[in-house]
N, C-alpha and C. Protein backbone atom coordinates (compact mmCIF):
# COMPACT_ATOMS: atom_id res chain seq x y z
N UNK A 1 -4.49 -1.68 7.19
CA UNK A 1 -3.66 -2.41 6.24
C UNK A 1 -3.69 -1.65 4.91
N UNK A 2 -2.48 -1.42 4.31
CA UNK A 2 -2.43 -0.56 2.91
C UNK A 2 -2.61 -1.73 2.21
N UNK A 3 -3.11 -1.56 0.47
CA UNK A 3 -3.23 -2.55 -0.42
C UNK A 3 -2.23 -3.67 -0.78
N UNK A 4 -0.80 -2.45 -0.83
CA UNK A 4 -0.07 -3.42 -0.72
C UNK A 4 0.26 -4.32 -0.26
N UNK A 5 0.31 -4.47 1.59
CA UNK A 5 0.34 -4.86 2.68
C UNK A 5 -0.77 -6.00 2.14
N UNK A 6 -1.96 -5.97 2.13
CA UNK A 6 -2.78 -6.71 1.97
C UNK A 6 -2.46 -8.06 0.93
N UNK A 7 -1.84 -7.46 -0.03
CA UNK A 7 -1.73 -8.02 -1.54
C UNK A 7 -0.76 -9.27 -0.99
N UNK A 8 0.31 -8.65 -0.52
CA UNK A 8 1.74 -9.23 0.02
C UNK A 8 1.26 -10.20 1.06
N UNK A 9 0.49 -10.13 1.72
CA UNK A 9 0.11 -10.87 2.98
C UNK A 9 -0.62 -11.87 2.25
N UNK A 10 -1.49 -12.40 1.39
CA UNK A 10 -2.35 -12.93 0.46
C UNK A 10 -1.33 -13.98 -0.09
N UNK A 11 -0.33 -13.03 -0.88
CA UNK A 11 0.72 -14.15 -1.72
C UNK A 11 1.67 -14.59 -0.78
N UNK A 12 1.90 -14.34 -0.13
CA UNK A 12 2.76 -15.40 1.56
C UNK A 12 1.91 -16.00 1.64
N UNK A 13 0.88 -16.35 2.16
CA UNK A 13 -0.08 -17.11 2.85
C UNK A 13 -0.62 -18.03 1.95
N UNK A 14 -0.76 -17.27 0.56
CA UNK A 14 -1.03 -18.69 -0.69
C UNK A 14 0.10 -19.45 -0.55
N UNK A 15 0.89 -19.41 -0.32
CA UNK A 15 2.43 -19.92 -0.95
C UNK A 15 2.63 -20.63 0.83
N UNK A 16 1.79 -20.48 1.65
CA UNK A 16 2.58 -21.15 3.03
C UNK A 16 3.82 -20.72 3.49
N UNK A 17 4.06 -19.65 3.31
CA UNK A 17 5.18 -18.61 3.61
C UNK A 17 4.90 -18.35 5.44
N UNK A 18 5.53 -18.66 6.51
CA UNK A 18 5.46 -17.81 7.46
C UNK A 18 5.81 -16.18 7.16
N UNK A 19 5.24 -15.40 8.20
CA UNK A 19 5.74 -13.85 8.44
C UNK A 19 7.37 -14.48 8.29
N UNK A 20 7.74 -14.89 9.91
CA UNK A 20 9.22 -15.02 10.40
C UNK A 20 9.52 -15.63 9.23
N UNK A 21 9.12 -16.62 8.47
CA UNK A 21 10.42 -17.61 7.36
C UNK A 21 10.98 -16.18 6.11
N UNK A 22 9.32 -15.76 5.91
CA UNK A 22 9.91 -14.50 4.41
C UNK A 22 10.93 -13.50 5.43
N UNK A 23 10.33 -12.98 6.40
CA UNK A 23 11.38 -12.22 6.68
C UNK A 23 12.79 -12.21 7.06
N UNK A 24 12.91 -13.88 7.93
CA UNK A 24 14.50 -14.43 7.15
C UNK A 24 14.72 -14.54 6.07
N UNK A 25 14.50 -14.95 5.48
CA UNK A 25 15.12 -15.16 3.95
C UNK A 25 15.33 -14.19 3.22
N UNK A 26 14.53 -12.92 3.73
CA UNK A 26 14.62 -11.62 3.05
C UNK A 26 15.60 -10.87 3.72
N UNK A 27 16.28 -11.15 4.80
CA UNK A 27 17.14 -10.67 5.59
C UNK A 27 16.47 -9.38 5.97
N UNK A 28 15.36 -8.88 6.25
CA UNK A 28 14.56 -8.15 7.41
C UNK A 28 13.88 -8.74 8.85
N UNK A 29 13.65 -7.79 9.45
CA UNK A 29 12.95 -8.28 10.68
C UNK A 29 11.39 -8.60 10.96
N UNK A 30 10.98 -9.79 11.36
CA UNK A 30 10.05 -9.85 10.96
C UNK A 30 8.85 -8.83 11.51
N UNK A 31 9.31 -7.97 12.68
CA UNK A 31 8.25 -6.83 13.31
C UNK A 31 8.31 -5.92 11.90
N UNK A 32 9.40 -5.78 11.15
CA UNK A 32 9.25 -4.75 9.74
C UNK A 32 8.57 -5.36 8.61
N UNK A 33 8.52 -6.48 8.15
CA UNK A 33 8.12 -7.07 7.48
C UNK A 33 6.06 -7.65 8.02
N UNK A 34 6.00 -7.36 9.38
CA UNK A 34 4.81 -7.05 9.95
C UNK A 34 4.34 -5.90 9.79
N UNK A 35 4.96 -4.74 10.31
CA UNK A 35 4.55 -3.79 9.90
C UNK A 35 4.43 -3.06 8.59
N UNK A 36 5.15 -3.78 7.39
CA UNK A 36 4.55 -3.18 6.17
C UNK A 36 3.57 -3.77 5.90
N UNK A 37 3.10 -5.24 5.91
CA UNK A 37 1.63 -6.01 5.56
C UNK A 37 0.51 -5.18 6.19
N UNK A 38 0.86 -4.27 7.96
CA UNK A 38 -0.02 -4.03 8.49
C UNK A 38 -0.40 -2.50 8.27
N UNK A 39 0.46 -1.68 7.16
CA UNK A 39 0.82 -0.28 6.84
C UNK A 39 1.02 0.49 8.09
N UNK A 40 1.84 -0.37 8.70
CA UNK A 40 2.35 0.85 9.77
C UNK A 40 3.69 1.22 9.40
N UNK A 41 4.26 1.43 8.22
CA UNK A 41 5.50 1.34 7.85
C UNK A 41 5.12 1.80 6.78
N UNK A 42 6.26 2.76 6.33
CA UNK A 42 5.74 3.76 4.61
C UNK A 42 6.38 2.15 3.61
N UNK A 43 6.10 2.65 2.41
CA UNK A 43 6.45 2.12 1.17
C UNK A 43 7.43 0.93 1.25
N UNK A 44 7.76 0.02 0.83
CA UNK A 44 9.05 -0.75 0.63
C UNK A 44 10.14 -0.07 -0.68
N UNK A 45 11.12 -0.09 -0.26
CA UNK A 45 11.96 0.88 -1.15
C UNK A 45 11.79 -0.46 -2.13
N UNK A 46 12.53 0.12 -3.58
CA UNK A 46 12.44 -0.35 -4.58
C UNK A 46 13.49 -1.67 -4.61
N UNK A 47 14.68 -1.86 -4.20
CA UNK A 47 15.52 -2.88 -4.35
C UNK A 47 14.48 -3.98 -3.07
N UNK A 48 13.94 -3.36 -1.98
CA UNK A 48 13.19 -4.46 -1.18
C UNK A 48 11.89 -5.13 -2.38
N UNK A 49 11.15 -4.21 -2.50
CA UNK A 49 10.32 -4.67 -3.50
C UNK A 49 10.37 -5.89 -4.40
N UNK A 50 11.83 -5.42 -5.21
CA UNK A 50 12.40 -6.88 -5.77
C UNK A 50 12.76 -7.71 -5.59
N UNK A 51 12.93 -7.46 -4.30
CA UNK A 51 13.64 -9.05 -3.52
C UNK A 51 12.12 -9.74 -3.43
N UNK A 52 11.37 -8.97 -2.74
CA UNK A 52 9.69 -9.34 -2.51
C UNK A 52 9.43 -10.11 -4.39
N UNK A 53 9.54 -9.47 -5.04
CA UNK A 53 8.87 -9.89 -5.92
C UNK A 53 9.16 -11.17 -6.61
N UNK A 54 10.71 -11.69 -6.47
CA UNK A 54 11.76 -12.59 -6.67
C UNK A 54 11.41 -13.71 -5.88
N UNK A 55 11.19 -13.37 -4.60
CA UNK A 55 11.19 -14.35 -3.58
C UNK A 55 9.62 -14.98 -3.69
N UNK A 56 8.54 -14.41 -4.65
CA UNK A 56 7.30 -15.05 -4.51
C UNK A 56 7.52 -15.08 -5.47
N UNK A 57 8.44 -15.45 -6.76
CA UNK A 57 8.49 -15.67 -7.91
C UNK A 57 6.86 -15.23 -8.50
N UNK A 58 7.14 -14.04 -8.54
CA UNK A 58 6.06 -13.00 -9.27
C UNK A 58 6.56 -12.23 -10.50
N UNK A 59 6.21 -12.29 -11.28
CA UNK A 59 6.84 -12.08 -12.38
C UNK A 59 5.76 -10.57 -13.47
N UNK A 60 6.71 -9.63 -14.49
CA UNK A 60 5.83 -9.41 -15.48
C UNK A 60 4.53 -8.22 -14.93
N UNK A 61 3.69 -8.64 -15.41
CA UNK A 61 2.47 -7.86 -15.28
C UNK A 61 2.21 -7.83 -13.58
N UNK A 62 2.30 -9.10 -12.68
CA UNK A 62 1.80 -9.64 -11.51
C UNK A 62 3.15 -8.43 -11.06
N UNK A 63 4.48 -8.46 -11.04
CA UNK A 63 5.13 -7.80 -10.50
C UNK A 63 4.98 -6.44 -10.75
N UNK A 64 4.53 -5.87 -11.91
CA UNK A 64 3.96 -4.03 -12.32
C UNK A 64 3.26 -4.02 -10.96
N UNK A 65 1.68 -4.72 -11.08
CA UNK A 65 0.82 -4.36 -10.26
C UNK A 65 1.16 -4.42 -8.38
N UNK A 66 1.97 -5.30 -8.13
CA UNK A 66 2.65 -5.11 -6.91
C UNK A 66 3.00 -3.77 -6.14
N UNK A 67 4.04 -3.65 -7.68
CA UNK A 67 5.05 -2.39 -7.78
C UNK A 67 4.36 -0.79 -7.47
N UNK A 68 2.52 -0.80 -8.47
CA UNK A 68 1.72 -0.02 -8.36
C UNK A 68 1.00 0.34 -7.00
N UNK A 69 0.76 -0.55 -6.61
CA UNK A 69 0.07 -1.01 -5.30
C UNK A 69 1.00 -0.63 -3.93
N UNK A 70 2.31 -0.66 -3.95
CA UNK A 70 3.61 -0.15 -2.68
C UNK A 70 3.49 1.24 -3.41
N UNK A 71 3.53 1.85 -4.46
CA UNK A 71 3.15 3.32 -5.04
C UNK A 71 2.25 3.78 -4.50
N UNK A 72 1.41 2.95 -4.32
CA UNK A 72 0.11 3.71 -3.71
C UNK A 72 -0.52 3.71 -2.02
N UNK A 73 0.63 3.21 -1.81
CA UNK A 73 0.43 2.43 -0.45
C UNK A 73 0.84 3.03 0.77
N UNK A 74 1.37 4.45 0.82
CA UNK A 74 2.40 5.06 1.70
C UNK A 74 0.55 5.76 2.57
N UNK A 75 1.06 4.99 4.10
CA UNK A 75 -0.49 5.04 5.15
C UNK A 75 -0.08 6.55 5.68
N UNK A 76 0.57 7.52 5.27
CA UNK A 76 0.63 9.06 5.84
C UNK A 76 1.05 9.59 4.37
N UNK A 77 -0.73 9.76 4.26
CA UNK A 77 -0.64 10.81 2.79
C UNK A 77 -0.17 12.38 3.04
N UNK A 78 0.55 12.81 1.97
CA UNK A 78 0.22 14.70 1.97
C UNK A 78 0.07 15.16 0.56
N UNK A 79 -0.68 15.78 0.74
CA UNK A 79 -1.64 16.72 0.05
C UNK A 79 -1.25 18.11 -0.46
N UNK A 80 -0.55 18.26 -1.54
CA UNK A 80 0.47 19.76 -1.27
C UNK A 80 -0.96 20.58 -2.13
N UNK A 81 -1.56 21.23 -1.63
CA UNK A 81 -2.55 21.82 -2.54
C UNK A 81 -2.50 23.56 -2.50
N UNK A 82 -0.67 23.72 -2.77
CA UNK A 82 -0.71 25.12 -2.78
C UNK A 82 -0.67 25.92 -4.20
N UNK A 83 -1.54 26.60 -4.66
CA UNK A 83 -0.86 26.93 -5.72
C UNK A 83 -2.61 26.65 -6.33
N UNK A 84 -3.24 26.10 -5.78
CA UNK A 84 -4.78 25.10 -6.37
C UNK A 84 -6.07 25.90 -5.30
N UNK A 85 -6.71 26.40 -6.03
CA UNK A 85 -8.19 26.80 -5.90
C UNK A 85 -8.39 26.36 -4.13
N UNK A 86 -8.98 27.54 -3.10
CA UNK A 86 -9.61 27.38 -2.06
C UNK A 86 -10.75 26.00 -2.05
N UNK A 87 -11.40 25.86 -3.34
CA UNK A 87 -12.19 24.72 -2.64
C UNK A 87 -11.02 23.24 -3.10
N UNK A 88 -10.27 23.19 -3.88
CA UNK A 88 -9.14 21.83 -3.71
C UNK A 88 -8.77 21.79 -2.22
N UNK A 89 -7.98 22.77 -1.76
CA UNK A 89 -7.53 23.03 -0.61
C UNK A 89 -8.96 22.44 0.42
N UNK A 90 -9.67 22.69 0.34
CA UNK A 90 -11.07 22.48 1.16
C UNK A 90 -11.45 20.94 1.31
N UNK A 91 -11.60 20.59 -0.06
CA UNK A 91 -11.38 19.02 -0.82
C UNK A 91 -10.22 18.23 0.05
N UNK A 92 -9.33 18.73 0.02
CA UNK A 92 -8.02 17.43 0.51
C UNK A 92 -8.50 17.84 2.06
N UNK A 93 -8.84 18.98 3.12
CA UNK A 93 -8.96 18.74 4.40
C UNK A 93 -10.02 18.11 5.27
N UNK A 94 -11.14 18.61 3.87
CA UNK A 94 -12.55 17.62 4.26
C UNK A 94 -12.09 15.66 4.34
N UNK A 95 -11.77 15.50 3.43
CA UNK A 95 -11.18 14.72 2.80
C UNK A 95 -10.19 13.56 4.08
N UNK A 96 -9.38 14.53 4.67
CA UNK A 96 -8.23 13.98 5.85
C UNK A 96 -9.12 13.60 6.88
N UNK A 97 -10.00 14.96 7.19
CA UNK A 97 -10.73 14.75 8.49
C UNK A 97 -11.75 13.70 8.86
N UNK A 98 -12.50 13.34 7.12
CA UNK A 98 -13.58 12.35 7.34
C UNK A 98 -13.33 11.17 7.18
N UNK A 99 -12.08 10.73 6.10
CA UNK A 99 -12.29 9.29 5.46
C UNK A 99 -12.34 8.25 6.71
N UNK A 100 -11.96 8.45 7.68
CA UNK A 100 -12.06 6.96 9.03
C UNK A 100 -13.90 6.74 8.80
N UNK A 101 -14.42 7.95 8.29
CA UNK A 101 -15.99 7.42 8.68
C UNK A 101 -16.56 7.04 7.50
N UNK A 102 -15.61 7.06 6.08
CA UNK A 102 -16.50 6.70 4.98
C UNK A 102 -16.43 4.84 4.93
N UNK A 103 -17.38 4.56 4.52
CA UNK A 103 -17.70 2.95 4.38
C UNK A 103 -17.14 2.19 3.16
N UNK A 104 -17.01 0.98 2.84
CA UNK A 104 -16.47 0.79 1.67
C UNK A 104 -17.29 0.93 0.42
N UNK A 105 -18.19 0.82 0.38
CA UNK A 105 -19.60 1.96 -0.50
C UNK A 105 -18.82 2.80 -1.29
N UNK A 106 -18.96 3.80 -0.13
CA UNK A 106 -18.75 5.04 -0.67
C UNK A 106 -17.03 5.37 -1.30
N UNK A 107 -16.16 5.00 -0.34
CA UNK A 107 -15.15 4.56 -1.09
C UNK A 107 -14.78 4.39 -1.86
N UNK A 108 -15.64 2.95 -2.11
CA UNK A 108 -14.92 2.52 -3.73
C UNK A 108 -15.93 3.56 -5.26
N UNK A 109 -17.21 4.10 -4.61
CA UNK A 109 -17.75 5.28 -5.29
C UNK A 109 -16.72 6.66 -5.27
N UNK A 110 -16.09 6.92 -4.53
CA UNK A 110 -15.03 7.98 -5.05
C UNK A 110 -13.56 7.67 -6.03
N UNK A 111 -13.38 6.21 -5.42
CA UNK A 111 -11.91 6.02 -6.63
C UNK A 111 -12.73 5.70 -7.44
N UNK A 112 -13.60 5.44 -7.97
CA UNK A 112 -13.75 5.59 -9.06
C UNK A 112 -14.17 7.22 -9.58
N UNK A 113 -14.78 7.66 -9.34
CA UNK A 113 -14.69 9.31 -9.73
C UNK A 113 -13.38 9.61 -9.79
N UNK A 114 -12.58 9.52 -9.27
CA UNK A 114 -11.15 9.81 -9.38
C UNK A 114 -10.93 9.60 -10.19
N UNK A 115 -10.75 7.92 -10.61
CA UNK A 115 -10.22 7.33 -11.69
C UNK A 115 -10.82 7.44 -13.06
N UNK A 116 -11.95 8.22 -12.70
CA UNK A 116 -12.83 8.67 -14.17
C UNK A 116 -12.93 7.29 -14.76
């Protein structure tokens, strides 16, 4: 599940939203509207987004962070690290190959190094 996915699945479910009811009303299907909660599906384009954000009457700051969160949310990352130092390059493949085995520990100990 991407964050977004997660986030979105949270505010349906506060709100007593079925999968099938949002995804009628949103005029998607609800296997697509499954598969973005479940990140098997890249990003929600930006006009979907707003319908999403409209339809859970999310507003303001609550709708930025949404918005941030489908930004960050695409479950087939790439890594263009040409042009950047052999050990970056080293960094993003270590990186691909291991994260299924890092724990949420350690995890949330690297976004934050990231995020300085």
């Amino acid at each position: 599940m991407t964050p977004f996915g997660a986030r979105m699945r949270s505010l349906r479910q506060a709100r007593g939203i079925t999968l099938k009811q949002m995804a009628a009303d949103l005029g998607v299907s609800s296997a697509y509207l499954s598969a973005l909660e479940h990140g098997h599906r890249g990003r929600p384009s930006w006009l979907l987004l707003q319908r999403i954000c409209g339809y859970l009457n999310i507003i303001w700051d609550d709708a930025d962070a949404l918005a941030d969160l489908a930004r960050l949310s695409h479950p087939r990352v790439t890594i263009d690290t040409a042009g950047l130092s052999p050990r970056a390059t080293l960094l993003a493949n270590e990186l691909g190959r291991r994260i299924d085995k890092l724990d949420e520990t350690r995890l949330e100990q690297m976004l934050k190094l990231l995020r300085g």
